[in-house]
N, C-alpha and C. Protein backbone atom coordinates (compact mmCIF):
# COMPACT_ATOMS: atom_id res chain seq x y z
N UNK A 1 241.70 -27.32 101.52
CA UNK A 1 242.61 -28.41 101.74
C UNK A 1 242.91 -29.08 100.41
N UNK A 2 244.15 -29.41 100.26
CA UNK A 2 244.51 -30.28 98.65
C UNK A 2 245.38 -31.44 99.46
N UNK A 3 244.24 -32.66 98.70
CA UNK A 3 244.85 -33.63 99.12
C UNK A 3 245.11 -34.25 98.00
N UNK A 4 247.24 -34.71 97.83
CA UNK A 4 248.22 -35.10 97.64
C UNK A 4 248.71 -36.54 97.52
N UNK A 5 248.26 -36.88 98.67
CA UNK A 5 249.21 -38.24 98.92
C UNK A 5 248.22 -39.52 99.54
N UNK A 6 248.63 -40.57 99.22
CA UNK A 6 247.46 -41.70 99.59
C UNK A 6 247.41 -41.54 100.97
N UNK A 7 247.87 -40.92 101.65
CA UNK A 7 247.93 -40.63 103.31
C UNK A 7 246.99 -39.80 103.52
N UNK A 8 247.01 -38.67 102.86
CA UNK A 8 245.61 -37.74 103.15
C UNK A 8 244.61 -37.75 102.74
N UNK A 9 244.29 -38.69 101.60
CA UNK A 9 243.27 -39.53 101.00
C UNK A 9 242.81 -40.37 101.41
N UNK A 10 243.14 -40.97 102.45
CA UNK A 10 242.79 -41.72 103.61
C UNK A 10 242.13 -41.07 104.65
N UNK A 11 243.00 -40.26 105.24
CA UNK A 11 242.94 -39.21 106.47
C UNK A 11 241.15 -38.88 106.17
N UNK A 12 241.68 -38.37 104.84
CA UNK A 12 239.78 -37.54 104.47
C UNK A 12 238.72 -38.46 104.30
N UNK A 13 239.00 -39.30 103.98
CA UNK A 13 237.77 -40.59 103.79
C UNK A 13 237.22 -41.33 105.43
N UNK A 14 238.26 -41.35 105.85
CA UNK A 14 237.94 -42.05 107.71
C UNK A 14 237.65 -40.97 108.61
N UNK A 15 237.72 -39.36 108.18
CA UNK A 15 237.76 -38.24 108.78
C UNK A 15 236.24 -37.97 109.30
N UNK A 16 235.17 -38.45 110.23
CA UNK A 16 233.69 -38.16 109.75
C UNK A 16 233.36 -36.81 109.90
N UNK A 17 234.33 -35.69 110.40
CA UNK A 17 233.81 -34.64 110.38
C UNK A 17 233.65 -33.78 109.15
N UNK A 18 234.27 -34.35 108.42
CA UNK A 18 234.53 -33.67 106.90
C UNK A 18 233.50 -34.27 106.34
N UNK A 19 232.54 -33.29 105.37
CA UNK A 19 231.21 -34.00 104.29
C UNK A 19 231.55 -33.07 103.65
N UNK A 20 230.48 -33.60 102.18
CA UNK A 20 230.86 -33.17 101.28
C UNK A 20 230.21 -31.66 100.91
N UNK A 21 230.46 -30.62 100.39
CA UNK A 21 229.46 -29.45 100.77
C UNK A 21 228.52 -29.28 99.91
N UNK A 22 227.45 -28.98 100.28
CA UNK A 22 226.52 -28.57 99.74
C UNK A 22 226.13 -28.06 98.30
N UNK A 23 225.56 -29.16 96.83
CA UNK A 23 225.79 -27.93 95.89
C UNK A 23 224.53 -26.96 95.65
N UNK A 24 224.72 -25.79 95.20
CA UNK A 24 223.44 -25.15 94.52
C UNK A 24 222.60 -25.41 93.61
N UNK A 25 221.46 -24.84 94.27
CA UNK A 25 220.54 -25.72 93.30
C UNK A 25 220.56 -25.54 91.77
N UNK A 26 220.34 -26.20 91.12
CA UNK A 26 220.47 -26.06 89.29
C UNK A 26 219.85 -27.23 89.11
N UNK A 27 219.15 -26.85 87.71
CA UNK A 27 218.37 -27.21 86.71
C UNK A 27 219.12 -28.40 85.43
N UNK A 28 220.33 -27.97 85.53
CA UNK A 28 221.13 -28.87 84.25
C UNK A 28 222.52 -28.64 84.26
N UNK A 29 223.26 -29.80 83.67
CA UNK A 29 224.97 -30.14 83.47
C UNK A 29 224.64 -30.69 84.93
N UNK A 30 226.07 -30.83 84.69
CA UNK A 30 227.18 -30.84 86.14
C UNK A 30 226.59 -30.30 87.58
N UNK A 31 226.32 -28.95 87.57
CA UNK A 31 225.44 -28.28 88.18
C UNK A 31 224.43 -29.30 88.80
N UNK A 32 223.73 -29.52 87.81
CA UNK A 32 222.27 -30.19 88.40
C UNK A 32 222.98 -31.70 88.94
N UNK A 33 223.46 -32.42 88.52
CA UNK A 33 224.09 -33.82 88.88
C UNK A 33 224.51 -33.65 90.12
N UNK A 34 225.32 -32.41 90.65
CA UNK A 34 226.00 -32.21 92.21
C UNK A 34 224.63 -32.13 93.07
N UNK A 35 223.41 -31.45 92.40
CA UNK A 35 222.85 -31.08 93.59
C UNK A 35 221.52 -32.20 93.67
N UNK A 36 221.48 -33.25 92.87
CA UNK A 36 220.39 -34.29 92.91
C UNK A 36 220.62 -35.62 93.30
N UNK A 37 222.26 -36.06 93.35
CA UNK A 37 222.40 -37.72 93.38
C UNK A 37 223.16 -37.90 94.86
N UNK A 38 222.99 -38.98 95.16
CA UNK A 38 223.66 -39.52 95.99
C UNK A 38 225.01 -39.29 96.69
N UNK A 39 225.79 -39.50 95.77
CA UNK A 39 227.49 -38.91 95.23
C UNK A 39 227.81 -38.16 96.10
N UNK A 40 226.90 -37.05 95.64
CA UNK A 40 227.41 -35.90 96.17
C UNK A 40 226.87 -35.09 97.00
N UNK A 41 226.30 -35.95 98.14
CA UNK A 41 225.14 -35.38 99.15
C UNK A 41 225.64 -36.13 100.37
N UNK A 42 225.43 -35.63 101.46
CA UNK A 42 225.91 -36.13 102.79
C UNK A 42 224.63 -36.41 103.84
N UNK A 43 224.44 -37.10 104.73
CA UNK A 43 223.62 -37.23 106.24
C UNK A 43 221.98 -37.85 105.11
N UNK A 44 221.34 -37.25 105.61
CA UNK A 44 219.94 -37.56 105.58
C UNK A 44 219.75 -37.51 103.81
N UNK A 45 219.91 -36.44 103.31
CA UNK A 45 219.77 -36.58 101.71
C UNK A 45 221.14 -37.75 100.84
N UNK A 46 221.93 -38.17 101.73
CA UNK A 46 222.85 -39.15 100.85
C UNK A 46 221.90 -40.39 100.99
N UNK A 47 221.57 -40.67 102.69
CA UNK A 47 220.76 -41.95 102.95
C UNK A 47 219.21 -41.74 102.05
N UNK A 48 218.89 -40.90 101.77
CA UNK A 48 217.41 -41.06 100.68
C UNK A 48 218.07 -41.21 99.02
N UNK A 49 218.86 -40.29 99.09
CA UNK A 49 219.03 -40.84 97.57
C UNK A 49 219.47 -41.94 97.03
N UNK A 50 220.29 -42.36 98.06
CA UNK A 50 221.10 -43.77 97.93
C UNK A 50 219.62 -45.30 97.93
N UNK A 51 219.30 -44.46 98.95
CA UNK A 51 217.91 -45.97 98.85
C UNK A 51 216.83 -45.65 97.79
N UNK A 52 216.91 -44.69 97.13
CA UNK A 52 216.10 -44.65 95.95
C UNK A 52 216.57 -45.05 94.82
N UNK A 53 218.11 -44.81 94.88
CA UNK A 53 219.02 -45.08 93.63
C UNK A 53 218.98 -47.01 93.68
N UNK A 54 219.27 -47.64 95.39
CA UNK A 54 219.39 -49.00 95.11
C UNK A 54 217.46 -49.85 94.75
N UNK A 55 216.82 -49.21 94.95
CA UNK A 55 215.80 -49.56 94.93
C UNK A 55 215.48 -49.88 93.37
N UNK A 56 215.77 -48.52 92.54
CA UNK A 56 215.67 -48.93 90.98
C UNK A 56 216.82 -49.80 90.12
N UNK A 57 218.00 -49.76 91.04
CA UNK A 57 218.82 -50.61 90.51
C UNK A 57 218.37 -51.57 90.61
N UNK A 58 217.83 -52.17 91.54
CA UNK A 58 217.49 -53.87 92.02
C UNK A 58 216.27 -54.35 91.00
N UNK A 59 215.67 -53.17 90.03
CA UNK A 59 214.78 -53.43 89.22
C UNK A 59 215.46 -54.47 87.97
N UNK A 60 216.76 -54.56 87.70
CA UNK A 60 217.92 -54.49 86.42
C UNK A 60 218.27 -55.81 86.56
N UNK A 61 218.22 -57.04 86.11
CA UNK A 61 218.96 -57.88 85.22
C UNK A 61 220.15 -58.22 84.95
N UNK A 62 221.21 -57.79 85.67
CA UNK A 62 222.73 -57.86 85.30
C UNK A 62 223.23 -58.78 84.90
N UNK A 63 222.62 -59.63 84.70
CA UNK A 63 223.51 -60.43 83.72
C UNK A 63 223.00 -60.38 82.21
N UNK A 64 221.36 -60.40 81.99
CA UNK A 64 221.28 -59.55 80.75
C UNK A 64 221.84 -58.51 80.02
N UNK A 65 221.68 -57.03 81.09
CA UNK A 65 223.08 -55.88 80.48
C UNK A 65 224.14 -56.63 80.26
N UNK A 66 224.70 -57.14 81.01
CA UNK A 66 226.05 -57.97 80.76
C UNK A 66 226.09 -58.17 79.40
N UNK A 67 225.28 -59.36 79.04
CA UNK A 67 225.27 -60.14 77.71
C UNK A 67 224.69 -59.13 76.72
N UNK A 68 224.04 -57.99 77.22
CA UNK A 68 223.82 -56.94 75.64
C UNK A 68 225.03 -56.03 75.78
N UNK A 69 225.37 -55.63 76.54
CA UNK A 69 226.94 -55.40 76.56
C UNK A 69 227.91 -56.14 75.52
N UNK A 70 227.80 -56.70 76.05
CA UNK A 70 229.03 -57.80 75.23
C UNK A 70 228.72 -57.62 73.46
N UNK A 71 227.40 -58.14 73.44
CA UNK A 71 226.52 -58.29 72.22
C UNK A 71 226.91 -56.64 70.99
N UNK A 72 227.02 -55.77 72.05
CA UNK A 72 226.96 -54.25 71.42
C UNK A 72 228.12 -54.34 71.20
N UNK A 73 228.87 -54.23 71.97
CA UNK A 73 230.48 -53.74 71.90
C UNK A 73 231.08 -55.13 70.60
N UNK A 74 230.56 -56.05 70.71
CA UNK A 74 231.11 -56.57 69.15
C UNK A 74 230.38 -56.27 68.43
N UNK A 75 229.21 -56.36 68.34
CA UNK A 75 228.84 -55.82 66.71
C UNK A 75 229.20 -53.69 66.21
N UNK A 76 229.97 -53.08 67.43
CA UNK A 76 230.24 -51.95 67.29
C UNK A 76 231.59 -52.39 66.90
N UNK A 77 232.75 -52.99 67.29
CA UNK A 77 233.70 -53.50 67.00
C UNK A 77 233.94 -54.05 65.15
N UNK A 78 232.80 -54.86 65.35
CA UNK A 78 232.79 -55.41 63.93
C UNK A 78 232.24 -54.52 62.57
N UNK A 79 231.87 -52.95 62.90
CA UNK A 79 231.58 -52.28 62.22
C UNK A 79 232.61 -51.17 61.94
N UNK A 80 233.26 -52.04 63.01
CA UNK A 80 234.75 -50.54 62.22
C UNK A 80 236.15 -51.60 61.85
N UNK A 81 235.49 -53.04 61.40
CA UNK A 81 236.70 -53.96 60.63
C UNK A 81 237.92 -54.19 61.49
N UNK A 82 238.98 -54.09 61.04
CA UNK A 82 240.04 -54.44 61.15
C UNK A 82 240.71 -53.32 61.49
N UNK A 83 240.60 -52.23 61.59
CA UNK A 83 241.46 -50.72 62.00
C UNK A 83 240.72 -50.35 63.47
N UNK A 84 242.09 -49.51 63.77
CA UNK A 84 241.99 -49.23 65.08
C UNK A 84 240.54 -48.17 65.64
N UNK A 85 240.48 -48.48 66.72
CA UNK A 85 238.85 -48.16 66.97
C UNK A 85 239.23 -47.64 68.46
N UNK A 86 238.69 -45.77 68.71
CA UNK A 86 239.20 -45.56 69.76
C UNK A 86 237.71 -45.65 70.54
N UNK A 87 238.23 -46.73 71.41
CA UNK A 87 237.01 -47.17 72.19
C UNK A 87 235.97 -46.12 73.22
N UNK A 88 236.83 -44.96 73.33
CA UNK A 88 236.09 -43.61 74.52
C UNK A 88 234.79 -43.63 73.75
N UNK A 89 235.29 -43.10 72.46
CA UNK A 89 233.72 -42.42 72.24
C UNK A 89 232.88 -43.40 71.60
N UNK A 90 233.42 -44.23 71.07
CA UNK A 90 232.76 -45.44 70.32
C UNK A 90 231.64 -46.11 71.12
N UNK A 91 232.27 -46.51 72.58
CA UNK A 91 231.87 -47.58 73.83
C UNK A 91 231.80 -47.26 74.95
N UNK A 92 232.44 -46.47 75.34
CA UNK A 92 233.01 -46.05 76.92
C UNK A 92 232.36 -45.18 77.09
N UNK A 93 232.24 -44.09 76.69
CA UNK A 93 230.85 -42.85 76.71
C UNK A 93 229.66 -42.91 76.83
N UNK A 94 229.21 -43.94 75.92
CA UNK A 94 227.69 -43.84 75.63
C UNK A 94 227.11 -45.11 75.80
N UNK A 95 227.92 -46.88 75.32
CA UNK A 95 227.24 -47.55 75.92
C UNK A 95 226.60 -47.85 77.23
N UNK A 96 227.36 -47.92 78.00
CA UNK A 96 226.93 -48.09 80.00
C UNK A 96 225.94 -47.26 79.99
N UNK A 97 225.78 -46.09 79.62
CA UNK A 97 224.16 -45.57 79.91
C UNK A 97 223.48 -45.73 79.23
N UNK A 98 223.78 -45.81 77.52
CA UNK A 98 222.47 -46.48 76.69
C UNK A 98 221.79 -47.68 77.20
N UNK A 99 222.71 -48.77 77.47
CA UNK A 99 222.30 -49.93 78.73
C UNK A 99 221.09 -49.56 79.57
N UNK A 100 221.96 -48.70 80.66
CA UNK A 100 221.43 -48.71 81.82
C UNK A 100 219.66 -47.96 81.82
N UNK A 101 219.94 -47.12 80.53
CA UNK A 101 218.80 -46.08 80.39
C UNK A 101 217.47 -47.46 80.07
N UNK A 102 218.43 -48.40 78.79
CA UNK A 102 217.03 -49.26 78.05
C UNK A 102 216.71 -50.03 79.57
N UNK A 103 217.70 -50.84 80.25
CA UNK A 103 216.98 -51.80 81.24
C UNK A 103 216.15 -50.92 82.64
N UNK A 104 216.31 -49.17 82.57
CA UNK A 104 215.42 -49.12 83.21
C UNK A 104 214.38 -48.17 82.56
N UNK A 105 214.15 -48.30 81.33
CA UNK A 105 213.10 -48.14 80.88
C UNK A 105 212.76 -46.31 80.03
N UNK A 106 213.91 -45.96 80.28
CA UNK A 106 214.49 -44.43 80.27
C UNK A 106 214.71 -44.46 78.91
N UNK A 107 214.44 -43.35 78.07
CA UNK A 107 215.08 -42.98 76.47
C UNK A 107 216.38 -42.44 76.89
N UNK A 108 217.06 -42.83 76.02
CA UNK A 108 218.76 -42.56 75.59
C UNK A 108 219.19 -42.88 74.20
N UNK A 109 219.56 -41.90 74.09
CA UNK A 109 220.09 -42.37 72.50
C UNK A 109 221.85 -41.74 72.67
N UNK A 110 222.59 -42.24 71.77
CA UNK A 110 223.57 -41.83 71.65
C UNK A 110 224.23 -40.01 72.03
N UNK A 111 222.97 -39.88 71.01
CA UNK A 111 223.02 -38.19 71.04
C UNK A 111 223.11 -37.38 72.76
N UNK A 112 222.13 -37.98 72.98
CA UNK A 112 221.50 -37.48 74.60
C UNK A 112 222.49 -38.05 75.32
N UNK A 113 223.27 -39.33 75.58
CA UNK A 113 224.70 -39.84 76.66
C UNK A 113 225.20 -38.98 76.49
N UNK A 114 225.52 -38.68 74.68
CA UNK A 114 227.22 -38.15 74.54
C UNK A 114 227.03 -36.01 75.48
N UNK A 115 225.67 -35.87 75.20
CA UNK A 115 225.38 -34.59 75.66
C UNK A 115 225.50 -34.47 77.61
C-alpha cells in the first residue's frame, strides 16, 4: 500500500488492523533500531518497550537539558563568529543525543551520534 494523501494517512493511523511488521533480528544500524525500540514494534512488545523507554525518561531533568541546550548551541554558535553556520551537522545531529546520552548517564561523543 503507498500512502499519498492526508486522507490515507489518516485512514492508516485510525485503521487498528494494520501494525507495523515485524523487523529481523540484527545486531546494528537501522537494522538493529527497527527490531529493539518502541517505534517500531506493535501489541505486547510496543507496550514493554514503551514503559521501559518512559520509565528512564522520567529519570531526566528537562529543564536542565533545556538550559545545557541552549548553553551548547551558543557557545557552538559563538565558535564559528559571524559566518554562516549550517546548523544539521553542527547541532541538529549530534547535540539532542549528546544531551540525552550525558543526562542519562550513557557515553556519547560526537563521533559515536554522528555514526
Amino acid at each position: 500500500m503507498q500512502v499519498t494523501t492526508h486522507a490515507a494517512a489518516r485512514a492508516v493511523f485510525t485503521d487498528s488492523t494494520l501494525t507495523v511488521p515485524p523487523a529481523p533480528a540484527a545486531t546494528t544500524g537501522i537494522a538493529w533500531l527497527r527490531a529493539t525500540v518502541a517505534r517500531f514494534s506493535s501489541g505486547p512488545d510496543h507496550t514493554r518497550r514503551r514503559a521501559l523507554t518512559i520509565d528512564q525518561l522520567s529519570t531526566i531533568d528537562a529543564s536542565t537539558v533545556r538550559k545545557t541546550a541552549q548553553a551548547s548551541t551558543t557557545d557552538i554558535l559563538a565558535q564559528h563568529g559571524t559566518g554562516p553556520v549550517d546548523l544539521m551537522p553542527t547541532v541538529a545531529r549530534t547535540l539532542p543525543t549528546e544531551l540525552l546520552a550525558a543526562a542519562l548517564n550513557l557515553p556519547a561523543t560526537p563521533t559515536t551520534v554522528a555514526a
